[in-house]
C-alpha atoms as a PDB file:
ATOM      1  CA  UNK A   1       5.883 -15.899  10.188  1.00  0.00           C
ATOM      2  CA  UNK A   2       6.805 -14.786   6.490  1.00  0.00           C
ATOM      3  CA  UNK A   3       6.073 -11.328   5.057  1.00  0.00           C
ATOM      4  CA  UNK A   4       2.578  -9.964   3.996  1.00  0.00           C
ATOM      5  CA  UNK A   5       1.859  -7.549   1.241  1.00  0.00           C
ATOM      6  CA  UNK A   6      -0.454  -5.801   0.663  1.00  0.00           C
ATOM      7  CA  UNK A   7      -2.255  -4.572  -2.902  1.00  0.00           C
ATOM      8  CA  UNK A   8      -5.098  -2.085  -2.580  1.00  0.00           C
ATOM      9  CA  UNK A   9      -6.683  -0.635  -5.131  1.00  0.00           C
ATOM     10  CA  UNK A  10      -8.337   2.696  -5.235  1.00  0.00           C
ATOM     11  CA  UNK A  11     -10.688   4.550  -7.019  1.00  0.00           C
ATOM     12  CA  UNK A  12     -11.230   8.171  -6.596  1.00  0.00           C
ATOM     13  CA  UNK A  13     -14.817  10.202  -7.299  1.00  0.00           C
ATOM     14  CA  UNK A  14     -14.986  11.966 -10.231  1.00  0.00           C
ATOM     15  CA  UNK A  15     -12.926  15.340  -9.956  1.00  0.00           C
ATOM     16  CA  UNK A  16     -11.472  14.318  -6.855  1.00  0.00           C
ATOM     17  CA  UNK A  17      -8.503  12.403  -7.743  1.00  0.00           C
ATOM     18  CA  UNK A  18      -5.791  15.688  -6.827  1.00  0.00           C
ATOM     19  CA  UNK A  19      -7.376  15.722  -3.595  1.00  0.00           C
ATOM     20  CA  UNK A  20      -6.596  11.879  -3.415  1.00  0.00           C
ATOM     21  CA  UNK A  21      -2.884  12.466  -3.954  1.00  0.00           C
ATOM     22  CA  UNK A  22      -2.637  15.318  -1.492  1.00  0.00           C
ATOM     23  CA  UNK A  23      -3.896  13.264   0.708  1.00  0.00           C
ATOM     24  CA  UNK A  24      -1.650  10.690   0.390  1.00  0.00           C
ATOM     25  CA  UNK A  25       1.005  13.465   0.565  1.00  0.00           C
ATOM     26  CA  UNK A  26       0.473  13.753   3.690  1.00  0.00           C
ATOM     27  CA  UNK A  27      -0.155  10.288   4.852  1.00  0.00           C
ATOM     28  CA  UNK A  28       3.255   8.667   3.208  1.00  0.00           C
ATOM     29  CA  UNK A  29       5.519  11.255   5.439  1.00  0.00           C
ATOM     30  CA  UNK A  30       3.761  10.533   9.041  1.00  0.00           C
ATOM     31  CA  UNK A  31       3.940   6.678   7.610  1.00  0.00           C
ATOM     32  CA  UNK A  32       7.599   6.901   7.342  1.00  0.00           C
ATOM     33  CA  UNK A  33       7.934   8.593  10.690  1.00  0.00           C
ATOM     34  CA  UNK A  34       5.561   6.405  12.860  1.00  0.00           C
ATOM     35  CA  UNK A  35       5.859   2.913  11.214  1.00  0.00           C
ATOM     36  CA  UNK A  36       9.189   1.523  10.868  1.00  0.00           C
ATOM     37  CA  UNK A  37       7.904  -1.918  10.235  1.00  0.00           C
ATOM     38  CA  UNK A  38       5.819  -0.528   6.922  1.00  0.00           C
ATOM     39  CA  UNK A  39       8.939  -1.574   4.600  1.00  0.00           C
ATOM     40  CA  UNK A  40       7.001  -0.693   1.317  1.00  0.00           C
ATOM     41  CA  UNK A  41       4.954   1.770   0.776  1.00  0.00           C
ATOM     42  CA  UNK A  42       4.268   2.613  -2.785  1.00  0.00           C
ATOM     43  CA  UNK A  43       1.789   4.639  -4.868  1.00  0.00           C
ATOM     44  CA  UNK A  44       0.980   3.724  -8.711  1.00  0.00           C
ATOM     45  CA  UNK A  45      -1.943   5.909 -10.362  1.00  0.00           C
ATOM     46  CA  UNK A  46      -3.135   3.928 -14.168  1.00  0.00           C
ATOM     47  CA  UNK A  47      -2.329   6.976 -16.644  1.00  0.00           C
ATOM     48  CA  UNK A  48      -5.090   8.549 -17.825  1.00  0.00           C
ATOM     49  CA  UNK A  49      -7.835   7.249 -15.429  1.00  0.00           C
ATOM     50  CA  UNK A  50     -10.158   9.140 -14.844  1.00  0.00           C
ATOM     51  CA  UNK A  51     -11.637   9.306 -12.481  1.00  0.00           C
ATOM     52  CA  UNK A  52      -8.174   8.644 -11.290  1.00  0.00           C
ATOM     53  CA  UNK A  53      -7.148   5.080 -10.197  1.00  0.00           C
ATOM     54  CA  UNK A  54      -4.372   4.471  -7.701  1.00  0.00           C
ATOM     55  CA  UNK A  55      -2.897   1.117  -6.707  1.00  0.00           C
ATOM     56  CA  UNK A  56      -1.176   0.691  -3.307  1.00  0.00           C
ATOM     57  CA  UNK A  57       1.481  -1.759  -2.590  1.00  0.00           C
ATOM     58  CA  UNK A  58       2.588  -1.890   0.969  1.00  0.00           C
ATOM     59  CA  UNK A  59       4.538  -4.466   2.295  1.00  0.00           C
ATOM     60  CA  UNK A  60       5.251  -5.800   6.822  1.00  0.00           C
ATOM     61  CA  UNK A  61       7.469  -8.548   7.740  1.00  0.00           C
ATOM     62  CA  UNK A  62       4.307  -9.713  10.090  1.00  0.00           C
ATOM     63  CA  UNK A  63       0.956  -9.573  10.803  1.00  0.00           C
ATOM     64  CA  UNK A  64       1.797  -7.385  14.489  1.00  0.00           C
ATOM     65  CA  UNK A  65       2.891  -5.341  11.942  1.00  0.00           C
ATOM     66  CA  UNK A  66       0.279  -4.808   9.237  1.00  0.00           C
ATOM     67  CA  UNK A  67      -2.253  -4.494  12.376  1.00  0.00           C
ATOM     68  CA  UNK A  68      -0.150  -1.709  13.336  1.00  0.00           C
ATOM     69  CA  UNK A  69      -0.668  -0.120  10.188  1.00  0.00           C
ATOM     70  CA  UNK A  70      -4.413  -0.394  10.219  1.00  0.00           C
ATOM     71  CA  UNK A  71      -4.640   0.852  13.969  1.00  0.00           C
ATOM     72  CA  UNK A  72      -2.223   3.638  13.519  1.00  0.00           C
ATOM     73  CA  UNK A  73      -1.559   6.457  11.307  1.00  0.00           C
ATOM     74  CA  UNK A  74      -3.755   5.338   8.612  1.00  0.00           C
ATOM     75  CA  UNK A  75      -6.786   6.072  10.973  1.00  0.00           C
ATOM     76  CA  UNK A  76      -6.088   9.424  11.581  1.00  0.00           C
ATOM     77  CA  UNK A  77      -6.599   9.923   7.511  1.00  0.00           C
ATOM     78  CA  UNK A  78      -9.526   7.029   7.018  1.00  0.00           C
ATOM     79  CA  UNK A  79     -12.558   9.370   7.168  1.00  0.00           C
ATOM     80  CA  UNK A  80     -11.059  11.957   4.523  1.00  0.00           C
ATOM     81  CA  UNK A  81     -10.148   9.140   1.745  1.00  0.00           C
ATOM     82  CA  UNK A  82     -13.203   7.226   2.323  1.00  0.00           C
ATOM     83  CA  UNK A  83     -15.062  10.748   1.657  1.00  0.00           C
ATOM     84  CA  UNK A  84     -13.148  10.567  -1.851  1.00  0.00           C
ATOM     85  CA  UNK A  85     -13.034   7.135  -2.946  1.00  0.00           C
ATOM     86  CA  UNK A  86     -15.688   5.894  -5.188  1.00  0.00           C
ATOM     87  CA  UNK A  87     -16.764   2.674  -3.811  1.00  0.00           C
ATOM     88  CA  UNK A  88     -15.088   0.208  -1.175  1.00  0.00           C
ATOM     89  CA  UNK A  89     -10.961  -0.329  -1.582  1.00  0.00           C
ATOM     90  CA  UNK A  90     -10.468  -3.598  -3.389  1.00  0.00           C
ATOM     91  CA  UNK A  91      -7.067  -5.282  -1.317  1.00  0.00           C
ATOM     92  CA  UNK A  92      -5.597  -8.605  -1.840  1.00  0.00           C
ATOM     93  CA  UNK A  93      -3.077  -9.736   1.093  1.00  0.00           C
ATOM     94  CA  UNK A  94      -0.170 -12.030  -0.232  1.00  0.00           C
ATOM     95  CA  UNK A  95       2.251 -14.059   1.255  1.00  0.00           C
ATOM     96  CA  UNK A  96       5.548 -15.340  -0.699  1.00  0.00           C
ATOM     97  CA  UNK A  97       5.565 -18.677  -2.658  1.00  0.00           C
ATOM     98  CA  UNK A  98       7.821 -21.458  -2.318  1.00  0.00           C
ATOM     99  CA  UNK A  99       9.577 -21.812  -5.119  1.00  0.00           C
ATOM    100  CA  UNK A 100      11.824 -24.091  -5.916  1.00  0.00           C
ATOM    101  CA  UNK A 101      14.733 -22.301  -7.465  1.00  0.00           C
ATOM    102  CA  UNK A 102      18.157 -22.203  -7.718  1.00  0.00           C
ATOM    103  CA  UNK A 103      19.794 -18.518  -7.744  1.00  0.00           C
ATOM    104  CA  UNK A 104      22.445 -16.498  -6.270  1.00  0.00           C
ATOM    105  CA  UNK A 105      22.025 -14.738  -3.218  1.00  0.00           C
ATOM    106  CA  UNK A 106      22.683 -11.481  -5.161  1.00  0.00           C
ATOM    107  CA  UNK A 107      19.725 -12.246  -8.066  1.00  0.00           C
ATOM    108  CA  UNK A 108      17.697 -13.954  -4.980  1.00  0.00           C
ATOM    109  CA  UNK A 109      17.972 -10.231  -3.115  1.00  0.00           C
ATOM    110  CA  UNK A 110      17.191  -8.153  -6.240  1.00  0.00           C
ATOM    111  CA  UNK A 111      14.453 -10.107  -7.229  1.00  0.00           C
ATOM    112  CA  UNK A 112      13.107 -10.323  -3.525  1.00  0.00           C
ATOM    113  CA  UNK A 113      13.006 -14.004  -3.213  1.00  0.00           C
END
């Protein structure tokens, strides 16, 4: 089974964006600690949104391990950042394409095909 990412996108209530971030502060360290399979993990906020917009890309190398994700650590914060989001997450799950290309294994690792 290939690797899944993740995108989820994120929109805070108004005035509660900081609270967002602390938050996630919190939640990235434990992540780190309890999850070795998350491999990617990443936090982008659009500038000047407001109210404040973050996009999440997380990446697993399976689906045993994006479950473990969703049952673990993350649960333990759910009911806080649902209490500041405004409106449902959007997320998008990918898989890799197949693509037909012909590149060294250095440029294949750096780009992450």
């Amino acid at each position: 089974m290939s690797e899944i990412v993740v995108i989820a996108r994120l929109q805070a209530k108004p005035g509660r964006g900081s609270e967002m971030l602390a938050l996630f502060s919190e939640l990235v360290p434990e992540v780190l600690r309890d999850e070795p399979d998350t491999l990617r993990y990443a936090f982008y906020v659009e500038p000047d949104s407001d109210p404040l917009r973050v996009t999440v890309v997380e990446k697993y190398p399976s689906r045993t391990a994006l479950d473990a994700h969703n049952t673990g650590v993350l649960t333990k914060y759910l009911p806080r950042l649902l209490e500041l989001l405004d409106g449902a997450p959007e997320t998008v799950e990918l898989r890799p394409a197949e693509l037909a290309v012909s590149v060294s294994t250095d440029d294949a690792a750096r780009l992450g095909l």
